[in-house]
N, C-alpha and C. Protein backbone atom coordinates (compact mmCIF):
# COMPACT_ATOMS: atom_id res chain seq x y z
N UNK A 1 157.48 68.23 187.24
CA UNK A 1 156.05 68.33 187.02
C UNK A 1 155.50 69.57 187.77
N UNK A 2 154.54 70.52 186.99
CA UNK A 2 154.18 71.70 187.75
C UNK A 2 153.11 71.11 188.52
N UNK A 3 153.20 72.31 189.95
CA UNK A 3 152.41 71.84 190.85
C UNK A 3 150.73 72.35 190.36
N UNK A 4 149.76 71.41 190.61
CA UNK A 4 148.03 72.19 190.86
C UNK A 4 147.77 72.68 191.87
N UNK A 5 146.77 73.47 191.79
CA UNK A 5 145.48 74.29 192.88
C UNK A 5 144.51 74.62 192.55
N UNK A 6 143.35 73.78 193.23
CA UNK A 6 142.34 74.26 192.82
C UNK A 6 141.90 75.33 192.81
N UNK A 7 141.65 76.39 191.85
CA UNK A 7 141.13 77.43 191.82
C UNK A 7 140.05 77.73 192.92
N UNK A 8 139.48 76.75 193.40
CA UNK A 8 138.76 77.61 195.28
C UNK A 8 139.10 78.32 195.79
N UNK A 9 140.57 77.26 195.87
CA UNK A 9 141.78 77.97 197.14
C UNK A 9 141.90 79.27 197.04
N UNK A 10 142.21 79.64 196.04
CA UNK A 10 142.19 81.22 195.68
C UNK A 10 140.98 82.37 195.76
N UNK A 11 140.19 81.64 196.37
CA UNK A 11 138.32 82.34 196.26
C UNK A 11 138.90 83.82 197.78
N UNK A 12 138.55 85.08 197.15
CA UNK A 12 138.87 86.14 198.39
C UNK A 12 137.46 86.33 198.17
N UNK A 13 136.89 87.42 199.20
CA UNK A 13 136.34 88.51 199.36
C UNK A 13 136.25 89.74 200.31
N UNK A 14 136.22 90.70 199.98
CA UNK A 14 136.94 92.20 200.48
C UNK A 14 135.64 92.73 200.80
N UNK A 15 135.10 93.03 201.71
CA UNK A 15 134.04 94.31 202.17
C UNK A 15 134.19 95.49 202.62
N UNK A 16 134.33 96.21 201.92
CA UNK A 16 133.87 97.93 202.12
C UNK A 16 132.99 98.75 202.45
N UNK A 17 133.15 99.92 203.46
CA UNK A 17 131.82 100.68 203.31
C UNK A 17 132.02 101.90 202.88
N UNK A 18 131.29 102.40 201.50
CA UNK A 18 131.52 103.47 201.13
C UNK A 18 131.25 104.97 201.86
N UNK A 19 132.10 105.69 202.11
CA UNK A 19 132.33 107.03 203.04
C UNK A 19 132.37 107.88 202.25
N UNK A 20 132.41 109.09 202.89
CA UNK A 20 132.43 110.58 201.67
C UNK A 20 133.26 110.71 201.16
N UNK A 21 135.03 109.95 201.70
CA UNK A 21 135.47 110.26 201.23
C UNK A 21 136.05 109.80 199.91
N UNK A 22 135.38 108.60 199.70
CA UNK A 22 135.21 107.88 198.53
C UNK A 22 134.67 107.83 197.19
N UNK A 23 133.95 108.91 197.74
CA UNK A 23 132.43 109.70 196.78
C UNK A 23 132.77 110.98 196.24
N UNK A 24 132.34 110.84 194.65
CA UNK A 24 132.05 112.15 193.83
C UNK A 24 131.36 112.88 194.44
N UNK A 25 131.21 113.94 194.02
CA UNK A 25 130.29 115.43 194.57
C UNK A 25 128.74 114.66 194.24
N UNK A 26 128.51 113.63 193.64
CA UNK A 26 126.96 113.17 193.56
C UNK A 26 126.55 111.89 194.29
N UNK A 27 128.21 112.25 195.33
CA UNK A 27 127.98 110.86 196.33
C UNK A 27 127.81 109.69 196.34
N UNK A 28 128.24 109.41 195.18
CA UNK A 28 128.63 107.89 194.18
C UNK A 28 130.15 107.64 194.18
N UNK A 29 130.47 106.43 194.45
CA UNK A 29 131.61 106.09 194.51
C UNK A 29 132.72 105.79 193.86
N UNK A 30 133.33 106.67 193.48
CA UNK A 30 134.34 107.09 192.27
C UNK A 30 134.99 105.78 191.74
N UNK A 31 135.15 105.67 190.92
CA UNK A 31 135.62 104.70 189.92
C UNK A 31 136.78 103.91 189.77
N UNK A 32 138.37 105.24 190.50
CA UNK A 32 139.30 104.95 190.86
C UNK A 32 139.35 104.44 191.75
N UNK A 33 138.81 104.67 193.10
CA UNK A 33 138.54 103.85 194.28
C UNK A 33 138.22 102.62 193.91
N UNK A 34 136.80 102.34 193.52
CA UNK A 34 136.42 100.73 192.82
C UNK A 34 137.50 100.21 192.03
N UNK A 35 138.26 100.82 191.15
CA UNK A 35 139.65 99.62 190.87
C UNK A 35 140.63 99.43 191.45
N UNK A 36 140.73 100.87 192.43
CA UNK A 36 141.75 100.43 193.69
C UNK A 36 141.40 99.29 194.30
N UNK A 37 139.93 98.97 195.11
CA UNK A 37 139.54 98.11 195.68
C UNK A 37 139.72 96.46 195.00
N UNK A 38 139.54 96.31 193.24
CA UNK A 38 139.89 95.43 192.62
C UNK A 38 140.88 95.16 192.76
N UNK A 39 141.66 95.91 192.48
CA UNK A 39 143.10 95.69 192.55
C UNK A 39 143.96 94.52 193.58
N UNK A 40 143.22 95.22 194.64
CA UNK A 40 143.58 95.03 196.07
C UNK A 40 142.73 93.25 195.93
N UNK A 41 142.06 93.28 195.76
CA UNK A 41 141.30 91.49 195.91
C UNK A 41 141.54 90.60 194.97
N UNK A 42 142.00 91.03 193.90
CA UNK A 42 142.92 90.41 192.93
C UNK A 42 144.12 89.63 192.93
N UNK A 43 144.72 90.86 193.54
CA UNK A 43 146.12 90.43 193.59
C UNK A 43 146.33 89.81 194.93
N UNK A 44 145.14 89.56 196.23
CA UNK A 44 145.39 88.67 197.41
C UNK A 44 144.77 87.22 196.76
N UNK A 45 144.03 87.11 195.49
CA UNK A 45 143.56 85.71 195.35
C UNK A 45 144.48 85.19 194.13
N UNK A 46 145.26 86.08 193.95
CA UNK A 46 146.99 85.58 192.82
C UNK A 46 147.17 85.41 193.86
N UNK A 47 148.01 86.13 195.01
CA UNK A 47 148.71 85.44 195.90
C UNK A 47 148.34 84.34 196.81
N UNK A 48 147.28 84.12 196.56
CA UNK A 48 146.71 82.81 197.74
C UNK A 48 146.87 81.26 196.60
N UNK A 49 146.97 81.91 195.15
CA UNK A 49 147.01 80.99 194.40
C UNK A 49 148.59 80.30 194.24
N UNK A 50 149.04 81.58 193.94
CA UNK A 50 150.95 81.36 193.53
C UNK A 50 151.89 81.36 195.06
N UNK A 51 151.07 81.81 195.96
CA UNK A 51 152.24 81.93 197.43
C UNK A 51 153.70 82.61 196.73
N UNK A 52 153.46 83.78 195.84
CA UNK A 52 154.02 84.40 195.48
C UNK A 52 153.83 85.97 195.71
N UNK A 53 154.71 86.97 195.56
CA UNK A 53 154.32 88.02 195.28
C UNK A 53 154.07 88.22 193.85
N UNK A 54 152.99 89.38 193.60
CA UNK A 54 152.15 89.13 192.78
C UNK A 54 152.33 90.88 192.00
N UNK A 55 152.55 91.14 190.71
CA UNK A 55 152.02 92.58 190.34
C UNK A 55 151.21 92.41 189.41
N UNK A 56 150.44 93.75 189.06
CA UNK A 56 149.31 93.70 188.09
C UNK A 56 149.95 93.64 186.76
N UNK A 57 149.19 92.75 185.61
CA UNK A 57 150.04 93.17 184.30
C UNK A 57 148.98 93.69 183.29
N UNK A 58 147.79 93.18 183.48
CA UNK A 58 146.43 93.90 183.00
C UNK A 58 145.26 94.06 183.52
N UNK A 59 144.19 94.68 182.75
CA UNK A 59 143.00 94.99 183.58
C UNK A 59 142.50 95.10 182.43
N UNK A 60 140.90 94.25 182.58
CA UNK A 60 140.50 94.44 180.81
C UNK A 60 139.54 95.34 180.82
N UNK A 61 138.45 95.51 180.56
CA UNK A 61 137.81 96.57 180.56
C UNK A 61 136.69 95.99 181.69
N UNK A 62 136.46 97.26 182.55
CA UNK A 62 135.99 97.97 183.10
C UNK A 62 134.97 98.42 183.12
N UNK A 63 133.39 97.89 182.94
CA UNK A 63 132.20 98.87 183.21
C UNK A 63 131.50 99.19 184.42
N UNK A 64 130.65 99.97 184.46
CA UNK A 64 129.94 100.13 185.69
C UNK A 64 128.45 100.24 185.56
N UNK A 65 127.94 99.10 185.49
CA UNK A 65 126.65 98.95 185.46
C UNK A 65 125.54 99.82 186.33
N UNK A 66 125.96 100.14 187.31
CA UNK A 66 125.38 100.83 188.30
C UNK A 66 125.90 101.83 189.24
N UNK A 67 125.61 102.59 189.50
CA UNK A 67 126.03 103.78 190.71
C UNK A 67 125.67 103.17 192.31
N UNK A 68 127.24 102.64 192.76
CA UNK A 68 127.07 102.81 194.13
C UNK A 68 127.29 103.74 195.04
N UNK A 69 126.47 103.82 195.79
CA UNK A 69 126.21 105.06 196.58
C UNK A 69 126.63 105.24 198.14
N UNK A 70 127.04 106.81 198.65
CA UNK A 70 127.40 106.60 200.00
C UNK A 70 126.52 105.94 200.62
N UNK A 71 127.40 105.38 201.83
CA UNK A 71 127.10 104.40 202.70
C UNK A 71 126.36 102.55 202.20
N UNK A 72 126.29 102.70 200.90
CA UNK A 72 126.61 100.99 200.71
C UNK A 72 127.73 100.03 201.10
N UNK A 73 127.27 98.99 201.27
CA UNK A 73 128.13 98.22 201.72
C UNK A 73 128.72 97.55 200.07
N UNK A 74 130.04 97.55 200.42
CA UNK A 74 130.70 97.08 198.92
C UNK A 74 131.29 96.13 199.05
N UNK A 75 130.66 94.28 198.51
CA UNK A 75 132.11 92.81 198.45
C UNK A 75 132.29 92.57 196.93
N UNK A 76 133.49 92.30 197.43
CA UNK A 76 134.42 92.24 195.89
C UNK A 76 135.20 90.58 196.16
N UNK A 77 134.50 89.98 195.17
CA UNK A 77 134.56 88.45 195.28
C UNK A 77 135.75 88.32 193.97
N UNK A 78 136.53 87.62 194.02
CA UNK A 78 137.75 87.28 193.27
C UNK A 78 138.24 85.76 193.13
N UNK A 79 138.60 85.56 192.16
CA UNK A 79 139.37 84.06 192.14
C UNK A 79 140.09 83.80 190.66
N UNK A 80 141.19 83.28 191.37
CA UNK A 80 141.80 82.51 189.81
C UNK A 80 141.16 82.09 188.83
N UNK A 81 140.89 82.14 187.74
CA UNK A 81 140.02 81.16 186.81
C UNK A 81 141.53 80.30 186.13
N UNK A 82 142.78 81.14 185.70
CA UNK A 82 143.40 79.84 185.11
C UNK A 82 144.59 80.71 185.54
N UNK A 83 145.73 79.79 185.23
CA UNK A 83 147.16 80.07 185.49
C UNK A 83 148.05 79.55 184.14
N UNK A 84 149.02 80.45 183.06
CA UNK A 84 149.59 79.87 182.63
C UNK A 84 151.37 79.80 182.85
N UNK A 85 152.29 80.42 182.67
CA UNK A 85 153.85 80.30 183.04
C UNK A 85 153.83 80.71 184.08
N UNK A 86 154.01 82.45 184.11
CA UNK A 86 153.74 82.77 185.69
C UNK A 86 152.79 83.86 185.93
N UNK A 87 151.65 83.79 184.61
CA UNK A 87 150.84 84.14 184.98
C UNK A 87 149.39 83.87 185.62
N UNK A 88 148.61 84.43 185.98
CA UNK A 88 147.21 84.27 186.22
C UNK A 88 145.96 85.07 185.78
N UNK A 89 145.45 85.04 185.24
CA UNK A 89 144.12 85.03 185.16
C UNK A 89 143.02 85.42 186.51
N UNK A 90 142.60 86.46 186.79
CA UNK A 90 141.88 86.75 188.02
C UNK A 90 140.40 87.39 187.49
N UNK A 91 139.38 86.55 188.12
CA UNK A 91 137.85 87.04 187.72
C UNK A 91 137.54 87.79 188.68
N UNK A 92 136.78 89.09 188.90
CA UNK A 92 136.16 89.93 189.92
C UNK A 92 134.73 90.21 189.60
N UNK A 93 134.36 90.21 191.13
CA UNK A 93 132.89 90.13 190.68
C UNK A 93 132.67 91.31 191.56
N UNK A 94 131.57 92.36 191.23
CA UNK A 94 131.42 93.60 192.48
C UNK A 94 130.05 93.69 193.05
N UNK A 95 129.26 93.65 194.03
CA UNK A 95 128.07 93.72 194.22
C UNK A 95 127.85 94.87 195.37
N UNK A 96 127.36 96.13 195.34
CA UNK A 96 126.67 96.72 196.06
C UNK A 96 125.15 96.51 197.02
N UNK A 97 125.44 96.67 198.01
CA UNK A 97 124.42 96.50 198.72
C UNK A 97 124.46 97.59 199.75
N UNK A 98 122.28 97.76 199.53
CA UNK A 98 121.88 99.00 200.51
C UNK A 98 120.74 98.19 201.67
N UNK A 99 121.70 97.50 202.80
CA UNK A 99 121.34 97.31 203.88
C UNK A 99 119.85 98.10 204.42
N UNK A 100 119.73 98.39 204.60
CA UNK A 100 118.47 99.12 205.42
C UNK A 100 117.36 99.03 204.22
N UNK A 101 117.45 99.45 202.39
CA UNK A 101 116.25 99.01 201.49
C UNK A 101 116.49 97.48 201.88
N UNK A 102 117.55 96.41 202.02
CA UNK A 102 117.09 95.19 201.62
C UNK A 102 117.62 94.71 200.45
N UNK A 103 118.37 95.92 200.01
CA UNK A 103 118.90 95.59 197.89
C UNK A 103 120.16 95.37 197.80
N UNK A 104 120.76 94.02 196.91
CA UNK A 104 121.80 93.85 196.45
C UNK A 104 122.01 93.96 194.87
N UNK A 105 122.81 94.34 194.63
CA UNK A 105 122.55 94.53 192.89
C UNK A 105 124.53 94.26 193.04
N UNK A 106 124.41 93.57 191.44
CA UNK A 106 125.99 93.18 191.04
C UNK A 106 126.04 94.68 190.33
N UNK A 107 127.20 95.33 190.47
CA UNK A 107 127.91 97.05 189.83
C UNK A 107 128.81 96.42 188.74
N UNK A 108 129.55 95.35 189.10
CA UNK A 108 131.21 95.49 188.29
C UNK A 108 131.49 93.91 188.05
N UNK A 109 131.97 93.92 186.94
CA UNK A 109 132.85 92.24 186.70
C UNK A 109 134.05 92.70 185.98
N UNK A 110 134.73 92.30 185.72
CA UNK A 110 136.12 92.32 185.29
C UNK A 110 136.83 91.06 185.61
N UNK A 111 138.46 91.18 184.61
CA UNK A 111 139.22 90.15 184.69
C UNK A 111 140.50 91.03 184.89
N UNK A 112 141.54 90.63 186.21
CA UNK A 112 142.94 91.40 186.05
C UNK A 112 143.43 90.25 186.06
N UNK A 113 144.78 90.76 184.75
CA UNK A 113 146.04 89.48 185.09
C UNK A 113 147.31 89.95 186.10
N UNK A 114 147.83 89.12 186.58
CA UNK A 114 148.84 89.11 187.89
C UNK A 114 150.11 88.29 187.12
N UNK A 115 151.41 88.77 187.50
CA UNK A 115 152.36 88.09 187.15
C UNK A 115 152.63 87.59 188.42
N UNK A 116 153.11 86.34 188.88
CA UNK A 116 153.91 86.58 190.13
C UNK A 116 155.67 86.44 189.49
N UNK A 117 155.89 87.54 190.75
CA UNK A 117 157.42 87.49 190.77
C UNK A 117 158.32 86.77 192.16
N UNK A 118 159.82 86.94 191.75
CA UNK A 118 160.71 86.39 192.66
C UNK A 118 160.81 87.40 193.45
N UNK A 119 161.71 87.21 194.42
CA UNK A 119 162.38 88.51 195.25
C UNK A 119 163.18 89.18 194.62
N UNK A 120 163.49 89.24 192.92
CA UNK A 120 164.03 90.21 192.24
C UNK A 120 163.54 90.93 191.46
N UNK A 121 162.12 90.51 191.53
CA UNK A 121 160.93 90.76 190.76
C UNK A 121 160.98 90.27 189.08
N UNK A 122 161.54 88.77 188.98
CA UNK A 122 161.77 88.27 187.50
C UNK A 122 160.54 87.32 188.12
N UNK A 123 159.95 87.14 186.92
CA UNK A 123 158.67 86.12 186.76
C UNK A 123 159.37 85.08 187.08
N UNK A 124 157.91 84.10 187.84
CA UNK A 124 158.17 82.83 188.14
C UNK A 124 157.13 82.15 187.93
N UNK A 125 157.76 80.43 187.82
CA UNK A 125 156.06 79.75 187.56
C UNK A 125 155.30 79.63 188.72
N UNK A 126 153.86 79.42 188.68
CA UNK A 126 152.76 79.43 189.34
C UNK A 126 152.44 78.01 189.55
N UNK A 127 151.67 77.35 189.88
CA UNK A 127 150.45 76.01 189.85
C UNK A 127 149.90 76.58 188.99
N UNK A 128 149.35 74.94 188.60
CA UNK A 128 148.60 74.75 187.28
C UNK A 128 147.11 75.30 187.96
N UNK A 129 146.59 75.71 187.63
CA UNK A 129 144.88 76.17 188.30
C UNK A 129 143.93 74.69 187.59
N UNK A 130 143.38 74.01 188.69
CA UNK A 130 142.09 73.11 188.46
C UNK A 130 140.97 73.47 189.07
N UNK A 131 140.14 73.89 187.76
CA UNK A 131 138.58 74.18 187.81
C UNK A 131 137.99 72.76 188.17
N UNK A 132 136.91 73.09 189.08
CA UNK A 132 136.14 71.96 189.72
C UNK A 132 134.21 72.00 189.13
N UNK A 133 133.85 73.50 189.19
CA UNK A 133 132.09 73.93 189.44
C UNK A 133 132.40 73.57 187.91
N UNK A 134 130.76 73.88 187.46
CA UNK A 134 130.58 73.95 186.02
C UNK A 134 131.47 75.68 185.83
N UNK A 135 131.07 76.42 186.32
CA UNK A 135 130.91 77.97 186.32
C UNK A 135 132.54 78.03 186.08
N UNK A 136 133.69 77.49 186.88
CA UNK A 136 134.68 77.39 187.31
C UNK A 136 135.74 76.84 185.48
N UNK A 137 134.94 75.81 185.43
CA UNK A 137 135.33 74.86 184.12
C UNK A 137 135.06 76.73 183.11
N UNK A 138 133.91 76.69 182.91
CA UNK A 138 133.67 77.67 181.79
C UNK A 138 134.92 78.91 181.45
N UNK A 139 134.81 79.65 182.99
CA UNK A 139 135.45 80.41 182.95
C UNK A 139 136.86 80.02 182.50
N UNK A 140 137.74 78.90 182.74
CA UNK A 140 138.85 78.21 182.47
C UNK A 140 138.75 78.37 181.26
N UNK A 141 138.04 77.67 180.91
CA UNK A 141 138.22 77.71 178.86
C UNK A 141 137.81 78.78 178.26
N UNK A 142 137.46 79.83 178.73
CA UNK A 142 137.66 81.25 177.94
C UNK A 142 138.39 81.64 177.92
N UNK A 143 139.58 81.97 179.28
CA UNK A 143 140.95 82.37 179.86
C UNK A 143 141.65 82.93 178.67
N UNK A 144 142.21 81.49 177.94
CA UNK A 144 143.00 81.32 176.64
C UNK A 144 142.48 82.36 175.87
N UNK A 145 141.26 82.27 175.24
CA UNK A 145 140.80 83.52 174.48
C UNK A 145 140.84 84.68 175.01
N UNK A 146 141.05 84.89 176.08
CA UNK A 146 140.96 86.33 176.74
C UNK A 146 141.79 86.81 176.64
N UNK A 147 143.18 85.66 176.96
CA UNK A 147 144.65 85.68 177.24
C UNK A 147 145.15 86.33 175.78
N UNK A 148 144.80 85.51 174.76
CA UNK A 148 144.91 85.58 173.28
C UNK A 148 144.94 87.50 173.19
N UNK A 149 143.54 88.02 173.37
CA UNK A 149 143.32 88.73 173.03
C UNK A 149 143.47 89.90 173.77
N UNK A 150 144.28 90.20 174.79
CA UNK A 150 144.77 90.85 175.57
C UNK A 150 146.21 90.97 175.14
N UNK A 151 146.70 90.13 174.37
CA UNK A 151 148.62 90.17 173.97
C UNK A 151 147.97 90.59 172.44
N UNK A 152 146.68 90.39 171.95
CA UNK A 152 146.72 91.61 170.24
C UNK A 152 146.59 92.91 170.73
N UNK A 153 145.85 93.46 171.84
CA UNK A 153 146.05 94.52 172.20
C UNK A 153 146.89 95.59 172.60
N UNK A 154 147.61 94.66 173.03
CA UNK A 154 149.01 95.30 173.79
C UNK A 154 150.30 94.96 172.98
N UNK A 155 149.97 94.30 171.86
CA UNK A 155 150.70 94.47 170.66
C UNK A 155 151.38 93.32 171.08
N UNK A 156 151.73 92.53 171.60
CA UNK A 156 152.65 91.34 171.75
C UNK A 156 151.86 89.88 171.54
N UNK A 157 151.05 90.01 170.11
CA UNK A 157 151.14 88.76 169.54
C UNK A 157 150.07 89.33 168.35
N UNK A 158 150.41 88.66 167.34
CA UNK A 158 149.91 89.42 165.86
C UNK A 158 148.78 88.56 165.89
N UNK A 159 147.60 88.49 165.22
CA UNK A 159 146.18 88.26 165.46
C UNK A 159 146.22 87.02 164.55
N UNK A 160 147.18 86.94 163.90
CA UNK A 160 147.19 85.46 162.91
C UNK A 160 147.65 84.30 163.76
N UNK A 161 148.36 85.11 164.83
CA UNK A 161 149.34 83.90 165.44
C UNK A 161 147.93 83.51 166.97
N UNK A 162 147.35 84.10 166.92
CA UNK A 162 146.34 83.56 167.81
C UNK A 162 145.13 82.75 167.40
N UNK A 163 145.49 81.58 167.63
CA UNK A 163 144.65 80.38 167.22
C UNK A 163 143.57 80.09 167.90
N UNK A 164 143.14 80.45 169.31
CA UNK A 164 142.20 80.10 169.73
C UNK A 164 140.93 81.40 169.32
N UNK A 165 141.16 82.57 168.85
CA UNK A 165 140.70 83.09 168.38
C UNK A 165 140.09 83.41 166.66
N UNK A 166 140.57 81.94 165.97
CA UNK A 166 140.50 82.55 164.58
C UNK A 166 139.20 82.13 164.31
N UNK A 167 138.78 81.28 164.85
CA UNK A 167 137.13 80.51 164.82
C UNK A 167 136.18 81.55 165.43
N UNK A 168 136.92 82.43 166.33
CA UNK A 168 135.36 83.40 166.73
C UNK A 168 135.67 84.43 165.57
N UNK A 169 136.65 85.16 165.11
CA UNK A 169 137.28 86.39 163.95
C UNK A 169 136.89 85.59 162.92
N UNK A 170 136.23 83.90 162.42
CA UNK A 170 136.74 83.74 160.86
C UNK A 170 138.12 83.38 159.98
N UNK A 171 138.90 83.76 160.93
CA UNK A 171 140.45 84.36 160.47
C UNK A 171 140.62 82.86 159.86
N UNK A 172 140.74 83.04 158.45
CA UNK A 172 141.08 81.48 157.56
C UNK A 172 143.05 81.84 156.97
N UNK A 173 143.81 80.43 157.05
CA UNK A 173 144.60 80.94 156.85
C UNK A 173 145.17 80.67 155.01
């Protein structure tokens, strides 16, 4: 029987303070940095989930709602939403804040998936992830569709063979 974890357990958050040397010539905080920083809080709330080592296997898209700026303070909140063989599912949330105005504003959300591996680096299974919040539940039952539609992208599953998706596409067979 596979083991559970509640997806809590896996709850990180990472605080940064953005420096020059982090910053474009318009002193906004370059983009690569911000998914470095994802990266990095992602793959510690796979590993707090799987007590595995953990590598990246996707990153879905990426916007940036807002320009954070030198010297904001930057937390990058992360957690499992679901786990299936030996993968995971990781939600990121990004919020900038300018201490001295008083202002927090959310910049970034995204989802990275994590494989965990062995010490030979061959996949292994994970815990089952149990959602508890409402917020927690939701995110769980999108996963699958996300999951779905992240393997038509990357070409490893044909769009007919994804069933949890044919009701949002139409796709009649």
């Amino acid at each position: 029987m596979r083991k559970k974890k509640k997806v809590s357990e896996s709850y990180t958050i990472m605080t940064e303070l953005v420096l020059p040397n982090d910053t474009n010539t318009l002193h906004n905080l370059m983009g690569g940095r911000m998914m470095h920083w994802m990266d990095i809080v992602s793959a510690i709330a796979a590993q707090k989930h799987s007590n595995r080592i953990v590598v990246t296997a996707s990153v879905d898209n990426v916007s940036f709602r807002e320009s954070i700026k030198l010297g904001n303070v930057v937390s990058l909140e992360a957690q499992v939403t679901r786990a299936f063989n030996s993968s995971m599912e990781v939600h990121i949330k990004v919020y900038a804040e300018d201490i001295p105005a008083g202002r927090k504003v959310k910049t970034n959300e995204a989802f990275f998936t994590f494989v965990a591996v062995d010490q030979m680096g061959s996949p292994i299974d994970v815990p089952e992830a149990v959602p508890e919040t409402e917020n927690e539940k939701a995110l769980y039952d999108g996963a699958l569709q996300r999951r779905q539609l992240r393997l038509i992208l990357a070409g490893r599953m044909k769009p007919h063979d994804a069933e949890e998706l044919k009701a949002i596409f139409n796709l009649q067979e």
